[in-house]
PDB file of N, CA and C in Angstrom:
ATOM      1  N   UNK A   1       0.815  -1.191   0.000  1.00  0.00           N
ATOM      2  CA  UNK A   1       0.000   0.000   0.000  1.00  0.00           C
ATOM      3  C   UNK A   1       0.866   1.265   0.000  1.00  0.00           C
ATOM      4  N   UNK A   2       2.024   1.033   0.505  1.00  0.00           N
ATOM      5  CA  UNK A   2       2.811   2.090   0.870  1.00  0.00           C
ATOM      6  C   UNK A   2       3.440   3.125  -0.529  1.00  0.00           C
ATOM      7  N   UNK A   3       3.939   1.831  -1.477  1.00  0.00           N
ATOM      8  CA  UNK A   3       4.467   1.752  -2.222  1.00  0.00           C
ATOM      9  C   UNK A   3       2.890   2.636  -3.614  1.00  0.00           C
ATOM     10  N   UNK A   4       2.264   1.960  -3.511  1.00  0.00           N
ATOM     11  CA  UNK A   4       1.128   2.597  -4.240  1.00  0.00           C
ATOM     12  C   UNK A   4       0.905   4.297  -4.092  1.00  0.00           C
ATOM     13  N   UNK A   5       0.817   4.060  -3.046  1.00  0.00           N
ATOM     14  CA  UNK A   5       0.692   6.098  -2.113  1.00  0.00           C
ATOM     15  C   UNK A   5       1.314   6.489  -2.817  1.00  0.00           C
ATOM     16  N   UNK A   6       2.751   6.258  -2.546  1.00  0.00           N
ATOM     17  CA  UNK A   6       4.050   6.801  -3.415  1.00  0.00           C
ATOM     18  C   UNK A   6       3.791   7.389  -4.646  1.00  0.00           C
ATOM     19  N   UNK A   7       3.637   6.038  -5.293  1.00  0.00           N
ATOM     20  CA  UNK A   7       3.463   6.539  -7.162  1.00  0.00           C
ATOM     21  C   UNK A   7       2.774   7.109  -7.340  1.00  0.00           C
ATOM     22  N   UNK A   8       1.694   7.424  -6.880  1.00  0.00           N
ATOM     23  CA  UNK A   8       0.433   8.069  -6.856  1.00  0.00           C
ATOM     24  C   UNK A   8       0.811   9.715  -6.636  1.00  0.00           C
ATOM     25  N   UNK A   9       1.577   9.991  -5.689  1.00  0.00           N
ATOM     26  CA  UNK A   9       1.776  11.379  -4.904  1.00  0.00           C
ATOM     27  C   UNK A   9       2.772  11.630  -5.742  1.00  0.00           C
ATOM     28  N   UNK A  10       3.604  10.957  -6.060  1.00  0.00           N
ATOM     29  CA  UNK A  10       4.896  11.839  -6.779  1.00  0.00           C
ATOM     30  C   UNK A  10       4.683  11.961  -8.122  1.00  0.00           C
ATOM     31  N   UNK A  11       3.474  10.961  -8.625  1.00  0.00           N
ATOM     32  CA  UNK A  11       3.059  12.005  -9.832  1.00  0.00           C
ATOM     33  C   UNK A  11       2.574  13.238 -10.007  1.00  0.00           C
ATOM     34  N   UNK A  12       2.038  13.648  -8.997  1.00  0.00           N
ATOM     35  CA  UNK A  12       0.987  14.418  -8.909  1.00  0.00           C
ATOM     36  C   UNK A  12       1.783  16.099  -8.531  1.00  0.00           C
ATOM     37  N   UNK A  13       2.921  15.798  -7.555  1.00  0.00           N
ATOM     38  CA  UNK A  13       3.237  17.012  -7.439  1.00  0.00           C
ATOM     39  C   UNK A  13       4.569  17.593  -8.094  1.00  0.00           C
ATOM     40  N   UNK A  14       5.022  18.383  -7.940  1.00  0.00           N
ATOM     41  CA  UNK A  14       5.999  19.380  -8.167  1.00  0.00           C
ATOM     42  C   UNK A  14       7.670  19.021  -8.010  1.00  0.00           C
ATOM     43  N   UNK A  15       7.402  18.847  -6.516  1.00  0.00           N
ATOM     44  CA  UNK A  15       8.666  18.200  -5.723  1.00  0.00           C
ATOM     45  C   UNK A  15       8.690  16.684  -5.250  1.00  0.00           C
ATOM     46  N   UNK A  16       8.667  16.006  -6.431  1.00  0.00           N
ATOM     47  CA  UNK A  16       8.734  14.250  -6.016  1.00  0.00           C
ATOM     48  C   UNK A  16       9.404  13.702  -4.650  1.00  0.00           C
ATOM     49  N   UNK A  17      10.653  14.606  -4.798  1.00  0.00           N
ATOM     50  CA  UNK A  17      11.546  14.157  -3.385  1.00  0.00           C
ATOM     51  C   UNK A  17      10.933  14.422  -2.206  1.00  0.00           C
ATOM     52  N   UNK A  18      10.235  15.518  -1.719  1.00  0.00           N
ATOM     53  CA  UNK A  18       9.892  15.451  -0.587  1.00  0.00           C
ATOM     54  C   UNK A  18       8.249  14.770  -0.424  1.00  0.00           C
ATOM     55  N   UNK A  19       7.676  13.769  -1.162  1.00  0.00           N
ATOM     56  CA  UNK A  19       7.123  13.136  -0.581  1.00  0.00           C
ATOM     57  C   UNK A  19       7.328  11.354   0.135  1.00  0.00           C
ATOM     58  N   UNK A  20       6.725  12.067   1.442  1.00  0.00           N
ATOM     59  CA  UNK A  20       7.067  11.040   2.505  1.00  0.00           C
ATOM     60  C   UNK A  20       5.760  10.284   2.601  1.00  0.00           C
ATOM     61  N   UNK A  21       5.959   8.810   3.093  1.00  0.00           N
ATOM     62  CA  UNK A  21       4.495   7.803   3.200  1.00  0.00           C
ATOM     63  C   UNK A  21       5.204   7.169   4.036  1.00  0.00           C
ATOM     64  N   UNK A  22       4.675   7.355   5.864  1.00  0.00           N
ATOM     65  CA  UNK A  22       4.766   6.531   6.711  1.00  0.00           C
ATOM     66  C   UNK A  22       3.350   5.130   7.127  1.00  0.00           C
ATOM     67  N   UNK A  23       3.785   4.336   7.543  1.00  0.00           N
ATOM     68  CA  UNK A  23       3.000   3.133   7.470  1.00  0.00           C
ATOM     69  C   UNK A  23       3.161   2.871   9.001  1.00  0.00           C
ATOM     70  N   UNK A  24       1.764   2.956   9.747  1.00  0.00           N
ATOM     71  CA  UNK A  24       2.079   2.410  10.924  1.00  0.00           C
ATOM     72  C   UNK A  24       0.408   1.671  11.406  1.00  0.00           C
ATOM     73  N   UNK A  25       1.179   0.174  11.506  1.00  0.00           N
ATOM     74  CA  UNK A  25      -0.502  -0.658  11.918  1.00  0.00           C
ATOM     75  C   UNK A  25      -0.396  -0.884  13.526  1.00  0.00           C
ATOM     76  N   UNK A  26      -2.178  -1.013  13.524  1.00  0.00           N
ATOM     77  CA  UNK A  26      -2.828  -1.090  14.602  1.00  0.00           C
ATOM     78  C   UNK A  26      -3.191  -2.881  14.224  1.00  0.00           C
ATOM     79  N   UNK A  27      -3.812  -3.000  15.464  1.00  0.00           N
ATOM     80  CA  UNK A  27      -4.440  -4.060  15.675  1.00  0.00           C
ATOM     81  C   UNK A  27      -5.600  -4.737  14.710  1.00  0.00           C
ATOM     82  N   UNK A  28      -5.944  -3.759  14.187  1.00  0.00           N
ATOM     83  CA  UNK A  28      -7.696  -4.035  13.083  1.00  0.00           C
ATOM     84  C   UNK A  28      -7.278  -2.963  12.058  1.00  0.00           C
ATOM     85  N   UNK A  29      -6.146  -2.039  11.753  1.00  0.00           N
ATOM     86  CA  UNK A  29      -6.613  -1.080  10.641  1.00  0.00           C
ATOM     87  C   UNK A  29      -4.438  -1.063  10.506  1.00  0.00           C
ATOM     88  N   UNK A  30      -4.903  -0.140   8.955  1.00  0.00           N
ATOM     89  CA  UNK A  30      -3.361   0.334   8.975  1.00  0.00           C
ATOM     90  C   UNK A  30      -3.217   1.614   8.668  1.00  0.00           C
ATOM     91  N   UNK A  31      -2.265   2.660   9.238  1.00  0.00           N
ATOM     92  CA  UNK A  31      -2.740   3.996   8.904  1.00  0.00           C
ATOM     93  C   UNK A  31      -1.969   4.478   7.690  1.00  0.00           C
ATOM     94  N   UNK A  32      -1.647   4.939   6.795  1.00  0.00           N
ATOM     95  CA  UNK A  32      -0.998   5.837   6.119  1.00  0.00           C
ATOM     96  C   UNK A  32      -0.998   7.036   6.635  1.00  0.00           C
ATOM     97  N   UNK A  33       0.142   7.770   6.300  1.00  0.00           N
ATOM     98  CA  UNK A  33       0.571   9.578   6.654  1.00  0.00           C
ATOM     99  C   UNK A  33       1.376   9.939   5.084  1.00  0.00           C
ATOM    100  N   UNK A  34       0.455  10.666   4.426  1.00  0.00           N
ATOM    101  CA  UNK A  34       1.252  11.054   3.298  1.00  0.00           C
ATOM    102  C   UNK A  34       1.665  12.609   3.560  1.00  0.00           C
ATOM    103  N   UNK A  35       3.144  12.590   3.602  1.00  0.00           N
ATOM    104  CA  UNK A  35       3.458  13.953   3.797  1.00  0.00           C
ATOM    105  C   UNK A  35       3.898  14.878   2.740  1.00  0.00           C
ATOM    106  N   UNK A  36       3.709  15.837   2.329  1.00  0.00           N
ATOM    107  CA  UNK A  36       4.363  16.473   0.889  1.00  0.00           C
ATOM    108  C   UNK A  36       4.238  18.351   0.868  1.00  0.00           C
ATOM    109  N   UNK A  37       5.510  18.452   0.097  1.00  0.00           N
ATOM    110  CA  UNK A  37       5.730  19.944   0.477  1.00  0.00           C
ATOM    111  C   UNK A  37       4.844  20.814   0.735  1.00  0.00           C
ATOM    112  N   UNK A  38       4.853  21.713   1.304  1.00  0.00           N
ATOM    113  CA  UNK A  38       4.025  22.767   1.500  1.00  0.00           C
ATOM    114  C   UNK A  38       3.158  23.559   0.201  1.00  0.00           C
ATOM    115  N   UNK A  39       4.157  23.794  -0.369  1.00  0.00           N
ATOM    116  CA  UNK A  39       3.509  23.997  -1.764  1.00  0.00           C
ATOM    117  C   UNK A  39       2.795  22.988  -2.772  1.00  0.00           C
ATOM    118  N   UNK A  40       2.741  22.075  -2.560  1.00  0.00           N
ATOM    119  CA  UNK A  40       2.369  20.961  -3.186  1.00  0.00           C
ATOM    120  C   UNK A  40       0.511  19.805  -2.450  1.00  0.00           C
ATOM    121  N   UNK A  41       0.607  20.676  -1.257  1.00  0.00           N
ATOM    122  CA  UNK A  41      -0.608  20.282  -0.688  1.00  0.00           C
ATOM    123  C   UNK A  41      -2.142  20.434  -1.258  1.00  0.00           C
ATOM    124  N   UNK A  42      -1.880  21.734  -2.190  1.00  0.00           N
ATOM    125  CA  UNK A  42      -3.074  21.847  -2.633  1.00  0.00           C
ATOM    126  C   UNK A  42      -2.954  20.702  -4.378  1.00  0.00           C
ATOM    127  N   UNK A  43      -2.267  20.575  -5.093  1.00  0.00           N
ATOM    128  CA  UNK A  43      -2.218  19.391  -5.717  1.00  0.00           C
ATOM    129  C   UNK A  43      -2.890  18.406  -5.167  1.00  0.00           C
ATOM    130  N   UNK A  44      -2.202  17.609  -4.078  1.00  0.00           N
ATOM    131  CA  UNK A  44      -2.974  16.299  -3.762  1.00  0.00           C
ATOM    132  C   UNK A  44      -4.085  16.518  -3.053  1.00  0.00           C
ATOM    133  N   UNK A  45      -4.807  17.521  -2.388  1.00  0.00           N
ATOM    134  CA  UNK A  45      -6.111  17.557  -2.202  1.00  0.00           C
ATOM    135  C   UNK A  45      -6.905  17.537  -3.275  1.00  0.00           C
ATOM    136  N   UNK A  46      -7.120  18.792  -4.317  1.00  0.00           N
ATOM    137  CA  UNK A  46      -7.239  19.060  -5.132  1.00  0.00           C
ATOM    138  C   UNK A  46      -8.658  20.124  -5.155  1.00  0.00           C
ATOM    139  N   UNK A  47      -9.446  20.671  -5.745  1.00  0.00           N
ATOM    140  CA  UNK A  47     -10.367  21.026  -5.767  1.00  0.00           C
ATOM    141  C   UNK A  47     -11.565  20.327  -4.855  1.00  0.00           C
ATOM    142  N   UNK A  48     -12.095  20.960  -3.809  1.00  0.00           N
ATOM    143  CA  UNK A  48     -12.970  20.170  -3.010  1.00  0.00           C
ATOM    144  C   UNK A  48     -12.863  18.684  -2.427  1.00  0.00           C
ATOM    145  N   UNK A  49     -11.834  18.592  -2.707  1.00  0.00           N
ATOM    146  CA  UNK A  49     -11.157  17.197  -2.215  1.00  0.00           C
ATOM    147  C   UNK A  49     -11.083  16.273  -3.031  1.00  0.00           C
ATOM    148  N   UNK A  50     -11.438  16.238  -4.090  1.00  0.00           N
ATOM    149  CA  UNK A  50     -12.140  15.086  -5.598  1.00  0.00           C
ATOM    150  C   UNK A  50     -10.173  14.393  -5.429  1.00  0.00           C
ATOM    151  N   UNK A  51      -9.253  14.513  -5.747  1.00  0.00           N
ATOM    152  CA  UNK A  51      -8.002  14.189  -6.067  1.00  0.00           C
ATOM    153  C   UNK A  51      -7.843  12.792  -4.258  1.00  0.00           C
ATOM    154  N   UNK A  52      -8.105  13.988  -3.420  1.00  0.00           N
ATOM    155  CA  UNK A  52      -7.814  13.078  -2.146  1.00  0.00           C
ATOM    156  C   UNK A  52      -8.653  12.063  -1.535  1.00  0.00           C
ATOM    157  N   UNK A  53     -10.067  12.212  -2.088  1.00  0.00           N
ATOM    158  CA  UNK A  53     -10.946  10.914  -2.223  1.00  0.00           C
ATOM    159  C   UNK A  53     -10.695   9.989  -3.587  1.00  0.00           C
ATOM    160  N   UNK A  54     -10.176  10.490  -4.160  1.00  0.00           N
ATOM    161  CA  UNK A  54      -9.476   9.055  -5.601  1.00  0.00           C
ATOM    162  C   UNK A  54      -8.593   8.965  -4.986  1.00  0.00           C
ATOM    163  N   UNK A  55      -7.537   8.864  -4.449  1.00  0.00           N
ATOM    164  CA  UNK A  55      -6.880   8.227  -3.801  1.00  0.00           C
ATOM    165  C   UNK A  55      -7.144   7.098  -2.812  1.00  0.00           C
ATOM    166  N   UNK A  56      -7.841   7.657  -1.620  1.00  0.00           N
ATOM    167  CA  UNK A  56      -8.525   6.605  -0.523  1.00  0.00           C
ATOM    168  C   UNK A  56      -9.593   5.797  -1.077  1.00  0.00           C
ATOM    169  N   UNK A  57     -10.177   6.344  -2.576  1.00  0.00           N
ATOM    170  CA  UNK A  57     -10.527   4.936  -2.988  1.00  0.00           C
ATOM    171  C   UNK A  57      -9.844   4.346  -3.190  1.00  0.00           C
ATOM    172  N   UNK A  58      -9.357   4.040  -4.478  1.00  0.00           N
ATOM    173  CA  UNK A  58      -7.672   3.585  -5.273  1.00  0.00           C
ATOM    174  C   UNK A  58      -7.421   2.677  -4.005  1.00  0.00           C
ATOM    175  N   UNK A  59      -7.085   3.257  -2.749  1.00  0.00           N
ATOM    176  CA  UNK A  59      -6.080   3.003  -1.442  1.00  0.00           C
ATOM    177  C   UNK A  59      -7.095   1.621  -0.659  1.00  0.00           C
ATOM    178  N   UNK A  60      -8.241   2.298  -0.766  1.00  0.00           N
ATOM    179  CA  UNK A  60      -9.286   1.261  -0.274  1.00  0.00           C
ATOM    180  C   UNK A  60      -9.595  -0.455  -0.893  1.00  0.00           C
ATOM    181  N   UNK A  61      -9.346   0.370  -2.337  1.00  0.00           N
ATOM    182  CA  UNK A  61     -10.046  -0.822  -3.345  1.00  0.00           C
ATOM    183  C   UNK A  61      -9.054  -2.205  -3.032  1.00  0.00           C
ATOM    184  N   UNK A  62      -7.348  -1.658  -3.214  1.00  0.00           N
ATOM    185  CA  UNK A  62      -5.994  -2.056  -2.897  1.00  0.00           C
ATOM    186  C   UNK A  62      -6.279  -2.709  -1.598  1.00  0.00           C
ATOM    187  N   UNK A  63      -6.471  -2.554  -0.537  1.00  0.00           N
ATOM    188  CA  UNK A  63      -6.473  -2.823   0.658  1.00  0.00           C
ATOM    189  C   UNK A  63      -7.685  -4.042   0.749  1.00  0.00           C
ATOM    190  N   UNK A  64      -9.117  -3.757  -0.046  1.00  0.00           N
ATOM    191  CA  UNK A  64     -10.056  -4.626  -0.038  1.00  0.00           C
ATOM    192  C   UNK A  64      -9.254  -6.233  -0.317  1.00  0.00           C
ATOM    193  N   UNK A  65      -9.037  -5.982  -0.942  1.00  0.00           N
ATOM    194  CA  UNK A  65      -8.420  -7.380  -2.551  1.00  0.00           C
ATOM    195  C   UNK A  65      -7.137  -8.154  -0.990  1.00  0.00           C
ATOM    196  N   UNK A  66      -6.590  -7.473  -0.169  1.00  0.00           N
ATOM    197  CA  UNK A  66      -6.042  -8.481   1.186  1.00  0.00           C
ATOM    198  C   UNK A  66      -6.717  -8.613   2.342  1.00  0.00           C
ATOM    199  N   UNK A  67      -8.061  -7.929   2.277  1.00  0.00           N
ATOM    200  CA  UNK A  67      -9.025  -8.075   3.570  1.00  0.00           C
ATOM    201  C   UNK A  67      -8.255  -6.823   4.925  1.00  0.00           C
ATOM    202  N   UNK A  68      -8.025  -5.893   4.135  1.00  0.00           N
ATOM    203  CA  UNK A  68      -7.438  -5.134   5.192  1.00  0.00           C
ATOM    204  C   UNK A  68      -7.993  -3.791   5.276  1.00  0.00           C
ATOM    205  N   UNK A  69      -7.676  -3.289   6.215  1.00  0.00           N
ATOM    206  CA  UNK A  69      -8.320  -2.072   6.268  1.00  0.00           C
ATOM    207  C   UNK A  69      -7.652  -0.736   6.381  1.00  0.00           C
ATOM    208  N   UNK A  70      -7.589   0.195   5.624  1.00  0.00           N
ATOM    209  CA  UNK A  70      -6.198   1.190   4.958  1.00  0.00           C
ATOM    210  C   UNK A  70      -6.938   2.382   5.447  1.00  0.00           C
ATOM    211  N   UNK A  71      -6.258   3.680   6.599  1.00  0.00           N
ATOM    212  CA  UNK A  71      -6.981   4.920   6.237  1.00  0.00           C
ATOM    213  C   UNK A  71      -5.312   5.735   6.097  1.00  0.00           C
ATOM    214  N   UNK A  72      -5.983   6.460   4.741  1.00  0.00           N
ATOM    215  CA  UNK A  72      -5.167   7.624   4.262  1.00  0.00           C
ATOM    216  C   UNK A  72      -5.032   9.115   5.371  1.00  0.00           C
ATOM    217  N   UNK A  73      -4.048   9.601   5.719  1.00  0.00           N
ATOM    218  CA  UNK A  73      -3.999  11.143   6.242  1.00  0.00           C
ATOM    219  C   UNK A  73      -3.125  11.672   5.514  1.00  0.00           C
ATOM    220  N   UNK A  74      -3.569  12.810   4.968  1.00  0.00           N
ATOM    221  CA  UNK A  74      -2.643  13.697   4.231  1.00  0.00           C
ATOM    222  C   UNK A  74      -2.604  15.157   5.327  1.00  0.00           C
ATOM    223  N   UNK A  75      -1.280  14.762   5.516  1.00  0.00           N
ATOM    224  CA  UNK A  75      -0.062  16.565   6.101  1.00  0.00           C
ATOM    225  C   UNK A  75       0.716  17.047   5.084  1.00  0.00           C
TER     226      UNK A  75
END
């Protein structure tokens, strides 16, 4: 999943290098933290959020297909 975030975010913005995707699981869920430049935040949100809900689908659909349960946070 981690690896997916990735490709996903560094297409999308400006400064490929500074995006970061930490992975840290719980007991029943796994979290993602996608972090990416300051200037580059409004990219991966995108207009009303449409860009950052295709993602947590995308992220969801990915996660369905191993029976797991994925939530996205974007900083």
């Amino acid at each position: 999943m981690k690896e997916l975030v990735e490709v996903i975010a560094r297409s999308l913005v400006t400064n490929p290098e500074a995006v970061v995707v930490t992975e840290s699981e719980g007991e029943d869920e796994t979290v993602l933290e996608l972090t990416v430049d300051p200037a580059d935040v409004g990219k991966v949100i995108g207009k009303q959020g449409r860009i950052a809900k295709a993602i947590r689908s995308v992220v969801k659909a990915a996660a369905s297909r191993e029976d797991k349960k994925v939530t996205l946070d974007i900083k």
